[in-house]
Protein backbone atom coordinates (compact mmCIF):
# COMPACT_ATOMS: atom_id res chain seq x y z
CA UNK A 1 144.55 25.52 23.32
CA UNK A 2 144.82 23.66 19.83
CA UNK A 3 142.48 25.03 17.18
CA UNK A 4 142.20 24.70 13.74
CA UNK A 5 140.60 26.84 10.71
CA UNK A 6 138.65 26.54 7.33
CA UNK A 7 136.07 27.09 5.27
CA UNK A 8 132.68 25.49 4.20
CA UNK A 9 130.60 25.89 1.31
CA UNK A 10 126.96 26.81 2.51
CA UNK A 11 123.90 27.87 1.13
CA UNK A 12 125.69 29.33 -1.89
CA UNK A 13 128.45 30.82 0.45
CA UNK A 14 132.17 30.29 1.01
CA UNK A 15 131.90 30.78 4.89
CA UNK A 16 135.18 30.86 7.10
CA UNK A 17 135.18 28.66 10.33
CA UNK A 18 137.92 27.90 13.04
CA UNK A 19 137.50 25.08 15.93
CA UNK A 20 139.34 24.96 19.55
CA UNK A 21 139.12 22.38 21.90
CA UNK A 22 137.90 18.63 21.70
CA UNK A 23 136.16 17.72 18.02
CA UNK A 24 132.58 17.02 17.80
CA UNK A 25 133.50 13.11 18.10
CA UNK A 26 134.45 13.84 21.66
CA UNK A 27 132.62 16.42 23.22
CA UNK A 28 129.54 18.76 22.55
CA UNK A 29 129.90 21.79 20.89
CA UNK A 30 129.33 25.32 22.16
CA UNK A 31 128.80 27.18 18.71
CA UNK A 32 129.05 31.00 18.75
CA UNK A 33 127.20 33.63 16.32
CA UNK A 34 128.49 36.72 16.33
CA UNK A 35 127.50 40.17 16.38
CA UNK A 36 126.27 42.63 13.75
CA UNK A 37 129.47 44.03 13.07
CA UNK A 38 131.63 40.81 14.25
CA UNK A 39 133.75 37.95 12.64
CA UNK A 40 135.40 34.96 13.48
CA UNK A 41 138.56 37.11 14.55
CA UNK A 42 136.58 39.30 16.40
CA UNK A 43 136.23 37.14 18.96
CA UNK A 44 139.41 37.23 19.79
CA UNK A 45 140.72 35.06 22.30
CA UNK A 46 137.76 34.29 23.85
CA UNK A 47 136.87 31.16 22.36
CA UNK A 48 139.98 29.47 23.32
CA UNK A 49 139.07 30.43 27.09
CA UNK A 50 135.91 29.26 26.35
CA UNK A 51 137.19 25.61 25.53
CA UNK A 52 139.10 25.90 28.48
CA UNK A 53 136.50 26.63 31.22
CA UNK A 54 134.02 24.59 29.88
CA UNK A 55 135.98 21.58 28.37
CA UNK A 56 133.68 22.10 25.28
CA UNK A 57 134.49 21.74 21.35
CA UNK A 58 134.28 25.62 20.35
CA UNK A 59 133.17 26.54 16.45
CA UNK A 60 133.20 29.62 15.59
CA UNK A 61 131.88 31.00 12.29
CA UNK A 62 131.59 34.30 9.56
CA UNK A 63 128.01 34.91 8.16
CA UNK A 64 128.70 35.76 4.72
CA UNK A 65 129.55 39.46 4.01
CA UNK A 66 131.75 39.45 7.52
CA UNK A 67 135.31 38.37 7.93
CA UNK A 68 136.80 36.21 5.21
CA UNK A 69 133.71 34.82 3.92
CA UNK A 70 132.59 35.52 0.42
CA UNK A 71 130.30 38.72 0.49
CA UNK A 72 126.80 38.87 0.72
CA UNK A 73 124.10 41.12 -1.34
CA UNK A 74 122.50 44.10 -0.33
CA UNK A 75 120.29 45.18 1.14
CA UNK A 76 119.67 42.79 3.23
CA UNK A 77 116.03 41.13 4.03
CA UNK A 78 114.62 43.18 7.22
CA UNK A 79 113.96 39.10 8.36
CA UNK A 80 117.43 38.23 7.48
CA UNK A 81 118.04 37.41 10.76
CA UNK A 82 115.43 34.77 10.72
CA UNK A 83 116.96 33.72 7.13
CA UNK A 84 120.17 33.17 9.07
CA UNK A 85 118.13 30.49 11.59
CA UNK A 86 116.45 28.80 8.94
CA UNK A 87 118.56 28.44 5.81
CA UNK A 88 122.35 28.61 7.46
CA UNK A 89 122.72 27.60 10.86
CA UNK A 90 121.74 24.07 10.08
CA UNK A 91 123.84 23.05 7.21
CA UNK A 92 126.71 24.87 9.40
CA UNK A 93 126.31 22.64 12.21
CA UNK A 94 125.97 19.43 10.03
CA UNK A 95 128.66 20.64 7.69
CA UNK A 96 130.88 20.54 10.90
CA UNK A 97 129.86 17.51 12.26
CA UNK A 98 128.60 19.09 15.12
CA UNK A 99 126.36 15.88 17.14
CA UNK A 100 125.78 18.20 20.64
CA UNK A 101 125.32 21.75 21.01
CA UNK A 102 125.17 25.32 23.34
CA UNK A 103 124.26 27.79 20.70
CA UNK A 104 126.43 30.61 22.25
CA UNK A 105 125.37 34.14 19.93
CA UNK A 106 126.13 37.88 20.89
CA UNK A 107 123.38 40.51 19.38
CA UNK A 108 122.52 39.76 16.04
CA UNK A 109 124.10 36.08 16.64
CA UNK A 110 122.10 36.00 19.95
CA UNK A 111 119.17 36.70 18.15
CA UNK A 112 119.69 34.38 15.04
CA UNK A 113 120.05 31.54 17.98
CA UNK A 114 117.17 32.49 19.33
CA UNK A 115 115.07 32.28 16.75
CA UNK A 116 116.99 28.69 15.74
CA UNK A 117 115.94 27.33 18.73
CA UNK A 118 112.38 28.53 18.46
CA UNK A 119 111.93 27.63 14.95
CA UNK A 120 113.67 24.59 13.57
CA UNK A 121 112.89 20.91 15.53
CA UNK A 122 116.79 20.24 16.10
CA UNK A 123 117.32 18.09 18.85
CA UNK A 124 121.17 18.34 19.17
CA UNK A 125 120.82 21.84 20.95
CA UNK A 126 120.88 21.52 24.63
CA UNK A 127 120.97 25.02 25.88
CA UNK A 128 121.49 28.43 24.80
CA UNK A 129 123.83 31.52 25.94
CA UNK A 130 122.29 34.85 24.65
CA UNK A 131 124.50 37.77 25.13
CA UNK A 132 123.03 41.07 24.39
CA UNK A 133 120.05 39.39 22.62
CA UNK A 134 117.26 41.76 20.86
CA UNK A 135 114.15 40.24 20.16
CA UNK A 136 112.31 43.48 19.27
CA UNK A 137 113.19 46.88 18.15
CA UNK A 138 113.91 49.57 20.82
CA UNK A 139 113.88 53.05 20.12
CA UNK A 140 117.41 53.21 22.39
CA UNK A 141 118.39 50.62 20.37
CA UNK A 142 117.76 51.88 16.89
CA UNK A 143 118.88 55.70 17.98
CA UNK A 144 122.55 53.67 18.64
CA UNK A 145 122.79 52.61 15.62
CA UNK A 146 122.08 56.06 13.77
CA UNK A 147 124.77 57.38 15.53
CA UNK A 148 126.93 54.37 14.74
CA UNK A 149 126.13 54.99 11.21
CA UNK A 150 127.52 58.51 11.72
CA UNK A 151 131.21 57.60 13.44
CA UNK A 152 131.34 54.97 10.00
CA UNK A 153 130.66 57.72 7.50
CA UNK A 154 133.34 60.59 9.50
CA UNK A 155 135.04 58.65 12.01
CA UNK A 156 137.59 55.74 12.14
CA UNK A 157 135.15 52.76 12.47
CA UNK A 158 135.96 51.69 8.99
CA UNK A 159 139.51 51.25 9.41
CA UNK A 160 139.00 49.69 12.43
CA UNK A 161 136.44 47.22 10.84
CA UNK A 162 138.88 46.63 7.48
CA UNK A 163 141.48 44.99 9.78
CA UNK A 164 138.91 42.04 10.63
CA UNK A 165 136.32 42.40 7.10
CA UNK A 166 137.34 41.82 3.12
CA UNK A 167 134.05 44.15 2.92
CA UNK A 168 133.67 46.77 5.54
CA UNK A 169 131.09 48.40 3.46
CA UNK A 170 128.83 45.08 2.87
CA UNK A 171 129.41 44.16 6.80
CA UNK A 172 128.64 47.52 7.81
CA UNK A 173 125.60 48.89 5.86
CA UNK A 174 124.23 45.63 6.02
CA UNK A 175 123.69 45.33 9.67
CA UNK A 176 122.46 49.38 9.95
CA UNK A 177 120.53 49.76 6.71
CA UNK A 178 118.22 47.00 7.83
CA UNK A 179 117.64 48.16 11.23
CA UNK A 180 117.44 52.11 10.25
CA UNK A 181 115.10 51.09 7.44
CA UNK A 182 111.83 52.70 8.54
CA UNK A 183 110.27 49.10 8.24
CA UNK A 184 112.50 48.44 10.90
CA UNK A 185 110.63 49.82 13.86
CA UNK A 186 107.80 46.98 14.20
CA UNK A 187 110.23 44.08 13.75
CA UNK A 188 109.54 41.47 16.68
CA UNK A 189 110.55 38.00 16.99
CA UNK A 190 109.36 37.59 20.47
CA UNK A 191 107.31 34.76 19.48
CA UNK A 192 110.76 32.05 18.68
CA UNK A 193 110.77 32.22 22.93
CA UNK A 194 107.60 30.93 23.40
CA UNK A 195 108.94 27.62 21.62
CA UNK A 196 112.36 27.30 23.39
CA UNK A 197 112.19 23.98 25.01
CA UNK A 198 116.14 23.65 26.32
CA UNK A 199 117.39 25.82 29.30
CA UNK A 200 118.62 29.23 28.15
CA UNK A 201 121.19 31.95 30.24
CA UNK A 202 121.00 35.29 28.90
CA UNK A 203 123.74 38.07 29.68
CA UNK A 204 123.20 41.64 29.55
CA UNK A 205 125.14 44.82 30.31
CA UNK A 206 123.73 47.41 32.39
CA UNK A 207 124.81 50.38 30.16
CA UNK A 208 124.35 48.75 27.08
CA UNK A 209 123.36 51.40 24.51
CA UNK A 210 121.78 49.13 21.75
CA UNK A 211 119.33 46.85 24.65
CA UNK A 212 117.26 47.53 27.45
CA UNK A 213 116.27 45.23 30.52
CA UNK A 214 113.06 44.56 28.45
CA UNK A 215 114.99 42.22 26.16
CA UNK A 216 115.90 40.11 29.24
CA UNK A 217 112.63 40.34 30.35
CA UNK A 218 111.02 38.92 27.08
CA UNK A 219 113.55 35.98 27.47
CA UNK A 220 112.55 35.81 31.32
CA UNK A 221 108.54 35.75 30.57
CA UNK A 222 108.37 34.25 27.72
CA UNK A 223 110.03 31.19 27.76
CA UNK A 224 109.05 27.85 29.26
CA UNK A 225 112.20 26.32 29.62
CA UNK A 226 114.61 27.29 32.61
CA UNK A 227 115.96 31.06 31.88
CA UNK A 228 119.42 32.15 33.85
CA UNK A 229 120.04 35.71 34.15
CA UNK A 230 123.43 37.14 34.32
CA UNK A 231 123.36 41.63 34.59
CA UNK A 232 126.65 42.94 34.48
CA UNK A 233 126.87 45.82 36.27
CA UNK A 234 128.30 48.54 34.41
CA UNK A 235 128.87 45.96 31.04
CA UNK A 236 128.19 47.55 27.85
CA UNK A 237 127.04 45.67 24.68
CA UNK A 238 129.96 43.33 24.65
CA UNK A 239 129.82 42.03 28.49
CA UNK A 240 132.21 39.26 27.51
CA UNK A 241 134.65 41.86 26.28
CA UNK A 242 134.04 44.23 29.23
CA UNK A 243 133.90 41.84 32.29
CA UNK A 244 135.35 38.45 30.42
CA UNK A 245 136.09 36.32 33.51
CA UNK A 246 132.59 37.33 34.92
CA UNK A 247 131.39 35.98 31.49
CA UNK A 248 133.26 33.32 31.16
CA UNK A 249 132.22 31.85 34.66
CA UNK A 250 128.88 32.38 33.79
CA UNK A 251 128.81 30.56 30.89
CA UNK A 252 131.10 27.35 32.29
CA UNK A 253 128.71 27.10 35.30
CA UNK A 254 125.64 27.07 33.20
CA UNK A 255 127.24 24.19 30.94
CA UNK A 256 127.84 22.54 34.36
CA UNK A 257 124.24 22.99 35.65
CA UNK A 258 123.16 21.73 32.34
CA UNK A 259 125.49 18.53 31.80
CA UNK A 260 124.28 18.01 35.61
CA UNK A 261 121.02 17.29 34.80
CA UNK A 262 121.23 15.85 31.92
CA UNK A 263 123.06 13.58 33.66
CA UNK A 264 121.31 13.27 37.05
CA UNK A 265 119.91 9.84 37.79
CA UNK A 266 116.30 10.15 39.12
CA UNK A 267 114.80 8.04 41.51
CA UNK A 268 111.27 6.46 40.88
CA UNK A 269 109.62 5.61 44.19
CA UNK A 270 107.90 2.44 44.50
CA UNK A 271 104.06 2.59 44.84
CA UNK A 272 102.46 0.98 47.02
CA UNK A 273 99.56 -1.46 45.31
């Protein structure tokens, strides 16, 4: 699968991007947000099968202080997830030309989608994939990512994370100070789902450390619009990593459902005067 690479200049940042599959001109977009620790590479090779199954334009993107864009300032904002919706997302999506769009996020990126959708009147977004969202905090959760903060500080997780971040430091601490800050604890942003108005599947591991069912459950009671479920048995917080054709098939029949109806010709029956 072809794919190209770049950056764009947004909201004060020098952001790295890379495309696969059809351009924006040709096809929708499925645009994916990564995780709290996650980059453009870490993705790996999964947005290329992506563009396969699905037939899709894929974009992927670095928030600023991951990967190869410039860094970002810390601490960050406890809302800076919600800063991400509001202030970035957009001008990414218009910077890219992007006319149709799945927002496609994993944790924090799930999240930041989420609230995107909730938040900001944008009608190019069809549908959402949320992989490992959190739309509150969880003490399971936010014990995880104490002991994460450990392995950093004595183990190898920073060398692991230098391969794929210019900053492992910024990338790091920013995604664990803000949710070990003691502020933390009472962040909810439950209410973005009760303005979702496109369909929405939502994946989630069944020994995922940093998410319970509950998150799924928020998605699943909350929301108006049609909500898909996908548990993967045994999945931890990267199901896409851990069962990737599961995932993947998932995500292409979803598209399919949705393109279906979009597409679906409905039949008005004449009335009778």
């Amino acid at each position: 699968m072809e794919w190209s690479a770049g950056r764009m200049a947004i909201a004060g940042h020098d952001l790295e991007y890379a495309c696969w599959g059809p351009p924006p001109v040709q096809a929708p977009t499925l645009v994916m947000l990564h995780e709290g620790l996650g980059s453009v590479g870490l993705w790996r090779e999964w947005p290329a099968a992506l563009a396969q199954a699905t037939g899709m334009g894929v974009l992927a993107y670095s928030r600023a202080g991951y990967g190869r864009s410039s860094a970002a300032a810390l601490p960050r904002p406890l809302d800076y997830m919600t800063r991400e919706a509001v202030e970035v997302l957009g001008p990414v999506l218009n910077a890219a030309g992007v006319q149709s769009a799945v927002l496609l996020g994993h944790s924090d990126g799930a999240t930041i989608a989420g609230i995107y959708a909730g938040t900001v009147s944008d009608m190019r977004v069809r549908g959402l994939v949320l992989i490992a969202p959190h739309f509150f905090a969880e003490p399971e959760g936010l014990a995880a990512i104490r002991a994460a903060g450990e392995a950093y500080r004595t183990g190898d997780l920073k060398g692991r994370l230098a391969r794929h971040h210019d900053d492992p430091d910024v990338a790091f601490f920013g995604w664990h100070d803000a949710w070990t800050d003691p502020g933390f604890a009472d962040w909810n942003v439950g209410d973005a789902i009760d303005h979702w108005r496109v369909p929405s599947l939502v994946v989630q591991g069944t020994q995922d450390p940093y998410g319970t069912q509950a998150q799924v459950d928020e998605a699943h009671d909350r929301s108006y619009a049609p909500v898909e479920v996908c548990l993967v048995d045994g999945a931890g917080h990267a199901p896409h990593q851990d069962a990737a054709d599961t995932v993947t098939q998932a995500v292409a029949g979803f598209w399919d459902t949705l393109h279906s109806l979009e597409h679906s010709v409905v039949e008005i029956p004449d009335i009778p005067h």
